[in-house]
PDB file of N, CA and C in Angstrom:
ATOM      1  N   UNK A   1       1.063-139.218 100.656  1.00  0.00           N
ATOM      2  CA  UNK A   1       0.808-137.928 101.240  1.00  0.00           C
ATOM      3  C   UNK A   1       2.131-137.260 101.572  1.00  0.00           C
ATOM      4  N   UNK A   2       2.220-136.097 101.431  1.00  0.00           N
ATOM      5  CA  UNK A   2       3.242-135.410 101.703  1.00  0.00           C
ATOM      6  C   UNK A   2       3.962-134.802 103.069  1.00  0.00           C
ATOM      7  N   UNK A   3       4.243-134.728 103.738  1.00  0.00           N
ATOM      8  CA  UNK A   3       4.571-134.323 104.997  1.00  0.00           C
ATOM      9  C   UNK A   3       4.513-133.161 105.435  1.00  0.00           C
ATOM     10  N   UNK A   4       3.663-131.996 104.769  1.00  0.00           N
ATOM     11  CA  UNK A   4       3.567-130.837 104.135  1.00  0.00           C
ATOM     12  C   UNK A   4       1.880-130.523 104.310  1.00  0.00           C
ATOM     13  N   UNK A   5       1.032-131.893 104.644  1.00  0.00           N
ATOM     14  CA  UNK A   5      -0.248-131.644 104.327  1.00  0.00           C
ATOM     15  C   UNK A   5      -0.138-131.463 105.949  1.00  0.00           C
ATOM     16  N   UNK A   6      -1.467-130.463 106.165  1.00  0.00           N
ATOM     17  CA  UNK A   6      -1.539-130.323 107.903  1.00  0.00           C
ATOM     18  C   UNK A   6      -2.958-129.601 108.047  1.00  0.00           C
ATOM     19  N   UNK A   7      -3.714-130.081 109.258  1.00  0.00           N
ATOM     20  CA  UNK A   7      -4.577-130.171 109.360  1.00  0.00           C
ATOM     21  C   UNK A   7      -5.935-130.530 108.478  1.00  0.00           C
ATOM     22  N   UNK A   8      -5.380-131.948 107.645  1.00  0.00           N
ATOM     23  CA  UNK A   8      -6.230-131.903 106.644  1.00  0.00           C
ATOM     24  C   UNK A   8      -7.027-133.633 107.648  1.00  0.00           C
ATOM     25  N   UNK A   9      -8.437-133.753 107.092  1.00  0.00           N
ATOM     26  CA  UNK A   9      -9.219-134.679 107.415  1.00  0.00           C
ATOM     27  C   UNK A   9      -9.521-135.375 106.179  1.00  0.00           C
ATOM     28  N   UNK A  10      -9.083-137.235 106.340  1.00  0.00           N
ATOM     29  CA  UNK A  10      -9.505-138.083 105.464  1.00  0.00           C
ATOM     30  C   UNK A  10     -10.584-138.905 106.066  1.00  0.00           C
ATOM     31  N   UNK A  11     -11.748-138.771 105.806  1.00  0.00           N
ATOM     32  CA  UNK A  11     -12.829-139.517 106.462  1.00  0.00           C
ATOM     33  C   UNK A  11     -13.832-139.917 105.178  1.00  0.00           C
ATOM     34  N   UNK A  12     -14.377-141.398 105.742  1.00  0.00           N
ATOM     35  CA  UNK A  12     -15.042-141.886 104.984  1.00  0.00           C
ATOM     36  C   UNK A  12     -14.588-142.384 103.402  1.00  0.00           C
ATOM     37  N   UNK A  13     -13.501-142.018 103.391  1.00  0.00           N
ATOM     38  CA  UNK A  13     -12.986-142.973 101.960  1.00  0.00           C
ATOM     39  C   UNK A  13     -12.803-144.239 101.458  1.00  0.00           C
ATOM     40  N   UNK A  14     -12.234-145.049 100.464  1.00  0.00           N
ATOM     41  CA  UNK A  14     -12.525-146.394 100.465  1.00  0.00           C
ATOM     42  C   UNK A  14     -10.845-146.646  99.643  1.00  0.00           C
ATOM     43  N   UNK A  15     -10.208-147.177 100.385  1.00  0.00           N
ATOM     44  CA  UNK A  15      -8.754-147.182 100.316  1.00  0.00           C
ATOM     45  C   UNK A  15      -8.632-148.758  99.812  1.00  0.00           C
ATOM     46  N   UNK A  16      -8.663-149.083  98.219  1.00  0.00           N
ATOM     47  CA  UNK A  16      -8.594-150.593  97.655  1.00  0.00           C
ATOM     48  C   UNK A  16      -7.760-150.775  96.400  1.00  0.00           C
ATOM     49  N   UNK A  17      -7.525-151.878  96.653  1.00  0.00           N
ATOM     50  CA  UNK A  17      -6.069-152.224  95.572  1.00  0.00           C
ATOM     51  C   UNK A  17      -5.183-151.487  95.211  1.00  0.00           C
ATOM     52  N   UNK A  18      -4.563-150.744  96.337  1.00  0.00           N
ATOM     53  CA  UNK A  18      -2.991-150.232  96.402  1.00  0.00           C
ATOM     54  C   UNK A  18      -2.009-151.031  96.906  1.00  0.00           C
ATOM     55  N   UNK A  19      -1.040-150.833  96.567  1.00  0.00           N
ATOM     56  CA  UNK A  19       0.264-151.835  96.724  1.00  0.00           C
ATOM     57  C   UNK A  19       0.530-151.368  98.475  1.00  0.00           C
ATOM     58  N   UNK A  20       0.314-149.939  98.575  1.00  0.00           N
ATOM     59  CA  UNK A  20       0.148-149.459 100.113  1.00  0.00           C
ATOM     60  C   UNK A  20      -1.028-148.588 100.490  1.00  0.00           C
ATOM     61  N   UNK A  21      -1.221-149.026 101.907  1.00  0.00           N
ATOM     62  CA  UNK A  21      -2.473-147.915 102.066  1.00  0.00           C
ATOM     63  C   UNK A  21      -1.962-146.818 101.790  1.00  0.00           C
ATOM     64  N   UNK A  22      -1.001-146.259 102.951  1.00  0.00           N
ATOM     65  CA  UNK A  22      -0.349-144.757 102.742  1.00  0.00           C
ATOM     66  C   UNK A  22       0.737-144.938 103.005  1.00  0.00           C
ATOM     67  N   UNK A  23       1.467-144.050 101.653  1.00  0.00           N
ATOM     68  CA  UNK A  23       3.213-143.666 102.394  1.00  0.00           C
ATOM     69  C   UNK A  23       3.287-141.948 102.200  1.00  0.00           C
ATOM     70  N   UNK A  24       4.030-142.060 102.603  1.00  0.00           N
ATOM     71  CA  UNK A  24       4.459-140.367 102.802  1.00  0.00           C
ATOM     72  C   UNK A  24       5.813-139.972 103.290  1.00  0.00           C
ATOM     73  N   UNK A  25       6.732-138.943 102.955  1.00  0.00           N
ATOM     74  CA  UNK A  25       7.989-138.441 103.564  1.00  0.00           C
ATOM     75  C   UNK A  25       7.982-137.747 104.757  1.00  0.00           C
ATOM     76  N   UNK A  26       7.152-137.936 105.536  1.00  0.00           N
ATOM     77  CA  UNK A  26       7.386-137.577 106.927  1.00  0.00           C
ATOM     78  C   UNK A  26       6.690-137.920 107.251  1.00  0.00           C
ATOM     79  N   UNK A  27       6.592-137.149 108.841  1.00  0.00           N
ATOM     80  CA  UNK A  27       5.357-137.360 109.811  1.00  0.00           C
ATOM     81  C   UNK A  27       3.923-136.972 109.534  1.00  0.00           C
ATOM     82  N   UNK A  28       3.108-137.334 109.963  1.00  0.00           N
ATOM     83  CA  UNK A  28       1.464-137.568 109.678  1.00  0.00           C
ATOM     84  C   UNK A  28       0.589-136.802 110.954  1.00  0.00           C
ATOM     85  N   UNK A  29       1.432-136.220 111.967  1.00  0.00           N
ATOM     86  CA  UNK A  29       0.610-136.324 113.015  1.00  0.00           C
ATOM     87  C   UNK A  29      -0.442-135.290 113.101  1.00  0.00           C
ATOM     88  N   UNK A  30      -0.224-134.063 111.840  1.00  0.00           N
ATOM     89  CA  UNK A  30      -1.263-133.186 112.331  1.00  0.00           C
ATOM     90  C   UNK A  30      -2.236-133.471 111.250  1.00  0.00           C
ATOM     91  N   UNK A  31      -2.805-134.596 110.608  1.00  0.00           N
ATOM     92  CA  UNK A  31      -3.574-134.984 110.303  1.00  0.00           C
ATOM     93  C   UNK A  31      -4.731-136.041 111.011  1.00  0.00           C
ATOM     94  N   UNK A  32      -5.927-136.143 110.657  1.00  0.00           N
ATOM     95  CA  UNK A  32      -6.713-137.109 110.781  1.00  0.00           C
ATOM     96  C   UNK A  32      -7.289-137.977 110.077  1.00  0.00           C
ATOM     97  N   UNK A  33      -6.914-139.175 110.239  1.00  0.00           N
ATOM     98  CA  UNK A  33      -7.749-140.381 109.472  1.00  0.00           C
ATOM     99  C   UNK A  33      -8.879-140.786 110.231  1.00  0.00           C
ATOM    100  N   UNK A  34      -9.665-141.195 110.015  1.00  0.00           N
ATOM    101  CA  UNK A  34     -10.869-142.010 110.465  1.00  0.00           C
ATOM    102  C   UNK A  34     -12.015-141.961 109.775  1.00  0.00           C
ATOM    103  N   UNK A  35     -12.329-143.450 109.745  1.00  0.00           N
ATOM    104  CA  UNK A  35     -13.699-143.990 109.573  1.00  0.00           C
ATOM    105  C   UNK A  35     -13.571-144.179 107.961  1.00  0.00           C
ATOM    106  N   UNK A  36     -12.496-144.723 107.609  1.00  0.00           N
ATOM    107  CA  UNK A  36     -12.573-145.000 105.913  1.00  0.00           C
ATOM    108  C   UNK A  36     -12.070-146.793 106.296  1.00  0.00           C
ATOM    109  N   UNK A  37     -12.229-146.965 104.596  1.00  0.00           N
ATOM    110  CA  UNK A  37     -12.380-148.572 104.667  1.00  0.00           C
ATOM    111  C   UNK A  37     -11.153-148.663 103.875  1.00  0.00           C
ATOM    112  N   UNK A  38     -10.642-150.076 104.380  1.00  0.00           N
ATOM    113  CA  UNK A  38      -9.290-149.986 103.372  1.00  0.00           C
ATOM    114  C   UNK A  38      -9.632-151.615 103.185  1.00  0.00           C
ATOM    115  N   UNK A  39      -9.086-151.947 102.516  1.00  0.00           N
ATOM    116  CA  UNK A  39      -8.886-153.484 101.865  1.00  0.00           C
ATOM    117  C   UNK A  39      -8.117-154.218 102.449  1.00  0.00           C
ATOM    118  N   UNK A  40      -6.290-153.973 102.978  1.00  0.00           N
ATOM    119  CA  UNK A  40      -6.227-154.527 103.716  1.00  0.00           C
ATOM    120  C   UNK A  40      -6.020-154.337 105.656  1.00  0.00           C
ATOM    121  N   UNK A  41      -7.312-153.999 106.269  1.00  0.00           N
ATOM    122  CA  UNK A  41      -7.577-154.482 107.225  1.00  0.00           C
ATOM    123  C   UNK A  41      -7.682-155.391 107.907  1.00  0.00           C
ATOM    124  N   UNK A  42      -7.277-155.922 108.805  1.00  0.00           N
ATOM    125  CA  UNK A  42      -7.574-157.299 108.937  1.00  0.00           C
ATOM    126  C   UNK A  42      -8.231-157.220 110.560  1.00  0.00           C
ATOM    127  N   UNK A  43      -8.792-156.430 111.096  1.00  0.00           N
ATOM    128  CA  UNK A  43      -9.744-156.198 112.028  1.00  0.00           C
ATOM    129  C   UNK A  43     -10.908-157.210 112.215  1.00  0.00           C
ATOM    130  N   UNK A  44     -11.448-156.775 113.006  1.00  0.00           N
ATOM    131  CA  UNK A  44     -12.923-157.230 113.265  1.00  0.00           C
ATOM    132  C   UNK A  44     -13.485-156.566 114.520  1.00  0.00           C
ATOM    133  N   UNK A  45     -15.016-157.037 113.683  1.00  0.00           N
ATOM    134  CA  UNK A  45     -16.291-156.163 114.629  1.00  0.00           C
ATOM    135  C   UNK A  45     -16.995-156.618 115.569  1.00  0.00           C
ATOM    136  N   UNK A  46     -16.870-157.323 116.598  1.00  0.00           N
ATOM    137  CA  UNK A  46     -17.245-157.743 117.573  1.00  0.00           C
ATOM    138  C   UNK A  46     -19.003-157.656 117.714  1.00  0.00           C
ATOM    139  N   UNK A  47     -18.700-156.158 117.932  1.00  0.00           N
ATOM    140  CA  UNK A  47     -20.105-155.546 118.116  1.00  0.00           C
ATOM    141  C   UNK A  47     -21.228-155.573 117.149  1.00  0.00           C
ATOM    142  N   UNK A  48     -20.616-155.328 115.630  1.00  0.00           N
ATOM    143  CA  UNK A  48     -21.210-155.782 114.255  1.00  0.00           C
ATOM    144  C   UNK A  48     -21.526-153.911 114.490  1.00  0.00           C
ATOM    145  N   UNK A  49     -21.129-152.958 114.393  1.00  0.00           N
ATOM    146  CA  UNK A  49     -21.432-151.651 114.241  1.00  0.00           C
ATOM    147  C   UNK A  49     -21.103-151.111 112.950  1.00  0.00           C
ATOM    148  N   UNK A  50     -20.304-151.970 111.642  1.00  0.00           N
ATOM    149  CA  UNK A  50     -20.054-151.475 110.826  1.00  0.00           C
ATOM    150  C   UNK A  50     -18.302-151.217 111.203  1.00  0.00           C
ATOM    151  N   UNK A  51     -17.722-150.852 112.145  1.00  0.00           N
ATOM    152  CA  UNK A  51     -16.785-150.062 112.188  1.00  0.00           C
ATOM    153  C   UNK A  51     -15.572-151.263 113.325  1.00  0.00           C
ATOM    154  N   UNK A  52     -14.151-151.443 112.903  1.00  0.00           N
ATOM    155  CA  UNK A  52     -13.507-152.416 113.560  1.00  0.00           C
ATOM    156  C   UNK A  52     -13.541-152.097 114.665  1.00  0.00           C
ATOM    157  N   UNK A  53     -13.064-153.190 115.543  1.00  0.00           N
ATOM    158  CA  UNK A  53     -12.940-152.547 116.818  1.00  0.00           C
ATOM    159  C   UNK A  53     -11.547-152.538 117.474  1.00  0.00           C
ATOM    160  N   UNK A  54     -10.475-153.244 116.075  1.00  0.00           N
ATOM    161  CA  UNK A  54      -9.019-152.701 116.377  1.00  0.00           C
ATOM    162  C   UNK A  54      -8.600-151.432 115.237  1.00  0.00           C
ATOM    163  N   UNK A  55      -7.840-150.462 116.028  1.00  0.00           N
ATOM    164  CA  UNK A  55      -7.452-149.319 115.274  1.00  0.00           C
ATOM    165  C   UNK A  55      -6.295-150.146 113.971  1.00  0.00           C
ATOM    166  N   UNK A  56      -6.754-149.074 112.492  1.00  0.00           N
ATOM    167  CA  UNK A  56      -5.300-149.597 111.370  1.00  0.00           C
ATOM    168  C   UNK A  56      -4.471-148.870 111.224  1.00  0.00           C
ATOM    169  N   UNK A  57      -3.187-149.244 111.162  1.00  0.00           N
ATOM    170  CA  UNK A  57      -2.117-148.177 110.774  1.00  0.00           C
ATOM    171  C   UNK A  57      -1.917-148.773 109.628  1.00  0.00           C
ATOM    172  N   UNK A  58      -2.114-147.522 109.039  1.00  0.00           N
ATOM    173  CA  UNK A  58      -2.056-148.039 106.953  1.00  0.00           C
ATOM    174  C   UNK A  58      -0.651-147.540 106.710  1.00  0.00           C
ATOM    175  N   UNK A  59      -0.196-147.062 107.586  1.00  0.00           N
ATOM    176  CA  UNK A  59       1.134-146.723 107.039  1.00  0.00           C
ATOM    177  C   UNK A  59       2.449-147.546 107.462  1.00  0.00           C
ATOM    178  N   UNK A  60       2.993-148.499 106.452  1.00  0.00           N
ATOM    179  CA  UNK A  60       3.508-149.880 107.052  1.00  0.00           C
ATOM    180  C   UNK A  60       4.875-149.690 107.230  1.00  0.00           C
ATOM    181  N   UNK A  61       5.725-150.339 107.604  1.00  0.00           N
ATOM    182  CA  UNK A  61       7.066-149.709 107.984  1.00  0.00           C
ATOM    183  C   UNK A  61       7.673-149.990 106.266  1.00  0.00           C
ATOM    184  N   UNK A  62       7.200-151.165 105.917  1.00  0.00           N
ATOM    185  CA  UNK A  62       7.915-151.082 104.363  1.00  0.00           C
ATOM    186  C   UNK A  62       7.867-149.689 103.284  1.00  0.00           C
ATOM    187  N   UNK A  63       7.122-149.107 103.340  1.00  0.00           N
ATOM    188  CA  UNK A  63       6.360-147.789 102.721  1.00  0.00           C
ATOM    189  C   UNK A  63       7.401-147.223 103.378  1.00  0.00           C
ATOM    190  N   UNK A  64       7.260-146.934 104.506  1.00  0.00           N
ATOM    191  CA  UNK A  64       8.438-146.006 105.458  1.00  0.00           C
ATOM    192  C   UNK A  64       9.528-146.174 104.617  1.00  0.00           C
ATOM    193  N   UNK A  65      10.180-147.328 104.778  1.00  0.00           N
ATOM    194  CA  UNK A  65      11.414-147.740 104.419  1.00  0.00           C
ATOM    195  C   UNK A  65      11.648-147.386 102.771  1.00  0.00           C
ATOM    196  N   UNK A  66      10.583-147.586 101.670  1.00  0.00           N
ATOM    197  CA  UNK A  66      10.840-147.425 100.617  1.00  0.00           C
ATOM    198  C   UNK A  66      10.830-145.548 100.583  1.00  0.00           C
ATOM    199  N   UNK A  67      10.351-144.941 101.226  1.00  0.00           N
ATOM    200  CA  UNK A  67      10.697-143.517 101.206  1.00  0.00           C
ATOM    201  C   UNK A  67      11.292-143.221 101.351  1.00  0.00           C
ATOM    202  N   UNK A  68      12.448-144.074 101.966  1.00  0.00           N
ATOM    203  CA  UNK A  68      14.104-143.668 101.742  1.00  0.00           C
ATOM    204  C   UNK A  68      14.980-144.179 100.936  1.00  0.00           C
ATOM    205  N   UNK A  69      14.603-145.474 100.985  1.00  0.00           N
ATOM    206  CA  UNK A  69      14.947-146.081 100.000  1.00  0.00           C
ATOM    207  C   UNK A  69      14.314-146.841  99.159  1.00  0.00           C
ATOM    208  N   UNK A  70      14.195-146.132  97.465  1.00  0.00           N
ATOM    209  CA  UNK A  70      13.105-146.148  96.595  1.00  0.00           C
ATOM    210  C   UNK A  70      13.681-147.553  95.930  1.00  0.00           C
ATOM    211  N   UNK A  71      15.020-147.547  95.857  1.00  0.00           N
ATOM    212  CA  UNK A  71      15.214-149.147  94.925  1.00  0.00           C
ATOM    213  C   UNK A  71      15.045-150.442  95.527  1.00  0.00           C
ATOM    214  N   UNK A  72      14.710-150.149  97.210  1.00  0.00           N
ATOM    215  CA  UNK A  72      14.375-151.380  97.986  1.00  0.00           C
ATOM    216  C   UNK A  72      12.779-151.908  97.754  1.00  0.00           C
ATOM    217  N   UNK A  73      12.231-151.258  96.651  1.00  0.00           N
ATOM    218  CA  UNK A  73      10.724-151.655  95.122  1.00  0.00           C
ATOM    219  C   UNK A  73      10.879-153.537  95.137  1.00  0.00           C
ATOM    220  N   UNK A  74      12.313-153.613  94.774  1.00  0.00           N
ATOM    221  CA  UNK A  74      12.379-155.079  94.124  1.00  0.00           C
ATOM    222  C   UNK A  74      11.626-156.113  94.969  1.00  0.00           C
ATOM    223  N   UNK A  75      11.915-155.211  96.707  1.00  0.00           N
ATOM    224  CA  UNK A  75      11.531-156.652  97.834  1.00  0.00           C
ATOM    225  C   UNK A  75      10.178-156.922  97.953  1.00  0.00           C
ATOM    226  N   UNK A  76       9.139-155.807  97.246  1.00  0.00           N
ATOM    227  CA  UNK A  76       8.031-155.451  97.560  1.00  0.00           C
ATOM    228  C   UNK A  76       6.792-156.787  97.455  1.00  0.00           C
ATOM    229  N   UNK A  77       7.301-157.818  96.855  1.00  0.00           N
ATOM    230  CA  UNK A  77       7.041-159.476  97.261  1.00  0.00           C
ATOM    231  C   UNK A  77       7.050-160.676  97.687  1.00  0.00           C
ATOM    232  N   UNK A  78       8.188-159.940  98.275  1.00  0.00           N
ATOM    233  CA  UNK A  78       8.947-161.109  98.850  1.00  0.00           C
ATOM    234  C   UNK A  78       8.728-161.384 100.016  1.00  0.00           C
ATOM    235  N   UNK A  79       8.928-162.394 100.353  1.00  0.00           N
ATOM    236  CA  UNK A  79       8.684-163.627 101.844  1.00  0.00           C
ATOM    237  C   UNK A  79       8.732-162.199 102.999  1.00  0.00           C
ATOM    238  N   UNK A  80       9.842-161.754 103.107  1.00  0.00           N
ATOM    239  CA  UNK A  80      10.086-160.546 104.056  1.00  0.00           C
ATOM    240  C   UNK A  80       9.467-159.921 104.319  1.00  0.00           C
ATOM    241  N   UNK A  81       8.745-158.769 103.146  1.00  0.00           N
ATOM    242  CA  UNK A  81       7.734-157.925 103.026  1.00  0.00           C
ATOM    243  C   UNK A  81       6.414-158.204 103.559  1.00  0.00           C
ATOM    244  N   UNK A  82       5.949-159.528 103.587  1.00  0.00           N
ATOM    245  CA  UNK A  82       5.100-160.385 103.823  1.00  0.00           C
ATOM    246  C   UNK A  82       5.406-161.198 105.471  1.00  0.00           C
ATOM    247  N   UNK A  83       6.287-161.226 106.064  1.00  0.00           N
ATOM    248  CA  UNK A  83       7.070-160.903 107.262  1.00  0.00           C
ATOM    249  C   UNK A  83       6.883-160.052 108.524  1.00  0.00           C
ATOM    250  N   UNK A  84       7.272-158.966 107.419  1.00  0.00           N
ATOM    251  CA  UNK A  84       7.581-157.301 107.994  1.00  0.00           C
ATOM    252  C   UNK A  84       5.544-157.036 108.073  1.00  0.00           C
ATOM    253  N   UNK A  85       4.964-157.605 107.689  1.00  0.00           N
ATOM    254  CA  UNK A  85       3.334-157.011 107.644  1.00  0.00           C
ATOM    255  C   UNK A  85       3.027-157.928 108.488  1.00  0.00           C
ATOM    256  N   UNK A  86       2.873-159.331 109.133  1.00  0.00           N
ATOM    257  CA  UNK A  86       2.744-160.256 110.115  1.00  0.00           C
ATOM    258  C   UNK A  86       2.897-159.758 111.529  1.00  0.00           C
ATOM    259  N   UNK A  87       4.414-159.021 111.436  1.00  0.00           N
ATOM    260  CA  UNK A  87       5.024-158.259 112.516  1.00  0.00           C
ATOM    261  C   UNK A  87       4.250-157.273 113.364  1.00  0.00           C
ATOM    262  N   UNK A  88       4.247-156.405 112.060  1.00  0.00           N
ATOM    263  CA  UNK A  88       3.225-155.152 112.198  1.00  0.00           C
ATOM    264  C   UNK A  88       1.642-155.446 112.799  1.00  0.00           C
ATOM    265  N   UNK A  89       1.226-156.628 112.134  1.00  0.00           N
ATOM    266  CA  UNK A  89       0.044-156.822 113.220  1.00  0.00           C
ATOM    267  C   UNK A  89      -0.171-157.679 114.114  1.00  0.00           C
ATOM    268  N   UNK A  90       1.357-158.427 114.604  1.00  0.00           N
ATOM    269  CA  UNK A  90       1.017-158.601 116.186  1.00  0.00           C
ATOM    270  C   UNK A  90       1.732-157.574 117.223  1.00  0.00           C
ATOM    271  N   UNK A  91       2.622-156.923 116.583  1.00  0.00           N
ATOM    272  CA  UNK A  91       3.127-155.948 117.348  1.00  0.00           C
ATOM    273  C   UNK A  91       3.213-154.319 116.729  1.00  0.00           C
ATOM    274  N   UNK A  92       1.932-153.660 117.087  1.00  0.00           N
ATOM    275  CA  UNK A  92       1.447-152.337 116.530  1.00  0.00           C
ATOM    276  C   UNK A  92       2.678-151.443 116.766  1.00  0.00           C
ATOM    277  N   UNK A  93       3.504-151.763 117.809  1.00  0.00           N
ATOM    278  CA  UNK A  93       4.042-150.652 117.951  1.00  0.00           C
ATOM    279  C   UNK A  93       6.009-150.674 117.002  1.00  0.00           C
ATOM    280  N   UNK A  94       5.583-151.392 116.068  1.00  0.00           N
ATOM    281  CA  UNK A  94       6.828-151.224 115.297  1.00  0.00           C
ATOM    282  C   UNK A  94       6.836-150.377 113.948  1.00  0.00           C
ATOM    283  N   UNK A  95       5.066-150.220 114.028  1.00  0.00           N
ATOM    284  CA  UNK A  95       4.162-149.145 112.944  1.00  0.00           C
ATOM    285  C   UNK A  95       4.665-147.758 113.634  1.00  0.00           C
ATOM    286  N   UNK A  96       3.909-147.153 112.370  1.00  0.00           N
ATOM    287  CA  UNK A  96       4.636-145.230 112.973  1.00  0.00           C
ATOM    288  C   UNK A  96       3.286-145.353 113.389  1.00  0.00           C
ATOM    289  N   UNK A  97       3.072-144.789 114.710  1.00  0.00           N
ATOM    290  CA  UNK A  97       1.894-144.305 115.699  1.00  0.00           C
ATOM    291  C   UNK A  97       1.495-143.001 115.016  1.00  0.00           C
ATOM    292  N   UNK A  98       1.794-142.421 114.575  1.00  0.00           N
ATOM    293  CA  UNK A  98       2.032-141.092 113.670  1.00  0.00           C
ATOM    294  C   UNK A  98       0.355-140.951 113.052  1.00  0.00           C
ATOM    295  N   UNK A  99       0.041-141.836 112.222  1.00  0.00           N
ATOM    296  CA  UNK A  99      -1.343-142.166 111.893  1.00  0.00           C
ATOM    297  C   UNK A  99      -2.071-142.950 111.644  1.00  0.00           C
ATOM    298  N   UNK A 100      -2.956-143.159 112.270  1.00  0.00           N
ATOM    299  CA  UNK A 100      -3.974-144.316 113.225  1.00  0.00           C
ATOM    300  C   UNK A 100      -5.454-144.307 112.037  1.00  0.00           C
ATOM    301  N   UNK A 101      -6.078-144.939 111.859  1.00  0.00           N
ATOM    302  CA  UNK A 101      -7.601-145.110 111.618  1.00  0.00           C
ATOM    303  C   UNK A 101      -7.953-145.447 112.738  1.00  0.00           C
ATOM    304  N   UNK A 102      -8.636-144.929 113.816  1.00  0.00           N
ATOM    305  CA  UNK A 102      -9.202-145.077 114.890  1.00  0.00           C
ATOM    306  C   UNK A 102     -10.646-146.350 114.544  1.00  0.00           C
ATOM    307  N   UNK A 103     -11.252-145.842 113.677  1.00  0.00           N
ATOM    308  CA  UNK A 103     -12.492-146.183 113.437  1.00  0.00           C
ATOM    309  C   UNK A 103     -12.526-146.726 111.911  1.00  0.00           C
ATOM    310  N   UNK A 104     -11.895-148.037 111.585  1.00  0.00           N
ATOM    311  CA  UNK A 104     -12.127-148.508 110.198  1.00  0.00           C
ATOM    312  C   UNK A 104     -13.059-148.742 109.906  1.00  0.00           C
ATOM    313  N   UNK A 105     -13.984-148.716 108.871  1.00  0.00           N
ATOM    314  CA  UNK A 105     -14.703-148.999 108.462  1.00  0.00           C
ATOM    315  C   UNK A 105     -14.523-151.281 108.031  1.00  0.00           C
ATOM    316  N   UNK A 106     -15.898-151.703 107.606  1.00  0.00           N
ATOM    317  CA  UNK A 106     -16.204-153.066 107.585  1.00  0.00           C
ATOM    318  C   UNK A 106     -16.177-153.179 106.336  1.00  0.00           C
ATOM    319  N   UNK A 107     -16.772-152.053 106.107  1.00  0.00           N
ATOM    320  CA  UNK A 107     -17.359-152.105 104.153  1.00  0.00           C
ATOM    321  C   UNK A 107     -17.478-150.863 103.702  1.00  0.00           C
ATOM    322  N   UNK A 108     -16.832-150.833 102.256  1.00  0.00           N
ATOM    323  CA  UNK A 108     -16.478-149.710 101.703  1.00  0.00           C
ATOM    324  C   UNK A 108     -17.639-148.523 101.877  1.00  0.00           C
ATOM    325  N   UNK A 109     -17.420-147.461 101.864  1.00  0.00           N
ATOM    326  CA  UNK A 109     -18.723-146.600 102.236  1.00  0.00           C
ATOM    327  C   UNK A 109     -19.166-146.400 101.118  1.00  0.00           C
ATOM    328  N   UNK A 110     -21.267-146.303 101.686  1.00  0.00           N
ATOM    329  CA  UNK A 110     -22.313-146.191 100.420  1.00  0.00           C
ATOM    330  C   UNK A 110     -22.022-144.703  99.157  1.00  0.00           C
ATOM    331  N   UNK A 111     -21.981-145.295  98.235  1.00  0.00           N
ATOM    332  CA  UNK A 111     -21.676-143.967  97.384  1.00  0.00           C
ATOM    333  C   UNK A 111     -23.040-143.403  97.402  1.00  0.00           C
ATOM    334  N   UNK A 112     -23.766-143.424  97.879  1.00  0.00           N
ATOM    335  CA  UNK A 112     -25.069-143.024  97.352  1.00  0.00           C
ATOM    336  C   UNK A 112     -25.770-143.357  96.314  1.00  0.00           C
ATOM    337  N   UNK A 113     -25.474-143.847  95.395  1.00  0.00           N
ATOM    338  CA  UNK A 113     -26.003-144.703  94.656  1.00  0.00           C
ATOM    339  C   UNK A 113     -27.336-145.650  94.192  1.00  0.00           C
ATOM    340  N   UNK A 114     -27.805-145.511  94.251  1.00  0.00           N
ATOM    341  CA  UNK A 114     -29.479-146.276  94.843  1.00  0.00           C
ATOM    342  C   UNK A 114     -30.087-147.104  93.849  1.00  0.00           C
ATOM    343  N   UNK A 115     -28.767-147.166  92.361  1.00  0.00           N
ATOM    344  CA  UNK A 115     -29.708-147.822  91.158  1.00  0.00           C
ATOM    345  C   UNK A 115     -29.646-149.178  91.266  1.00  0.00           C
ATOM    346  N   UNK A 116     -28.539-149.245  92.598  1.00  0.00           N
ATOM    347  CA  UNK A 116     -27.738-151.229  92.652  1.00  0.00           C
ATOM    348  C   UNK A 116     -29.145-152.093  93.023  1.00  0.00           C
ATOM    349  N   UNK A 117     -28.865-152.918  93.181  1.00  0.00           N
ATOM    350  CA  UNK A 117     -29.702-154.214  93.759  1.00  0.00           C
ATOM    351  C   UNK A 117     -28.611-154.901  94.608  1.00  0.00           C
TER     352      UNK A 117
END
């Protein structure tokens, strides 16, 4: 996302098999996320409402970091990277607070769809 988008709402989407949830060249704050499902969440639902009951910041400091610096790609497997995401979810606040999923979703949302079994 661009740092450029403003007042826009991402709700209900299904955010799976990206290398990142979100990166972007700036700040996020006059946007809203909530209530989409991402893959890697690692939450839980206490209540069983469908929806976590810890907030995600999809936007990881590595993403950050590769938006400045694009050739720091190579580390994007390494022990560190894998580190730097451990970090991030015992200590939220080394994430950009900038933009939050308040309300993750459990499971990807129904497309409407009705032919499945």
């Amino acid at each position: 996302m661009f740092a450029n988008t403003m007042s826009t709402t991402f709700q209900g989407n299904s955010f799976t098999g990206n290398t990142f949830d979100v990166t972007t060249n700036g700040d996020m704050a006059a946007n809203t996320v909530d209530g989409n499902y991402w893959d890697r969440y690692r939450g839980y639902d206490l209540d069983r409402n469908g929806t976590g009951d810890v907030p995600h910041r999809p936007l990881s400091l590595f993403a950050s970091l590769l938006e400045r610096t694009p050739y720091a790609v190579i580390l994007s497997r390494s022990l560190l990277v894998q580190l730097l995401d451990v970090v991030e979810r015992l200590l939220p606040s080394v994430s950009s607070v900038s933009l939050v999923d308040e309300h993750p979703l459990m499971r990807p949302p129904d497309d409407g769809d009705d032919s499945r079994s």
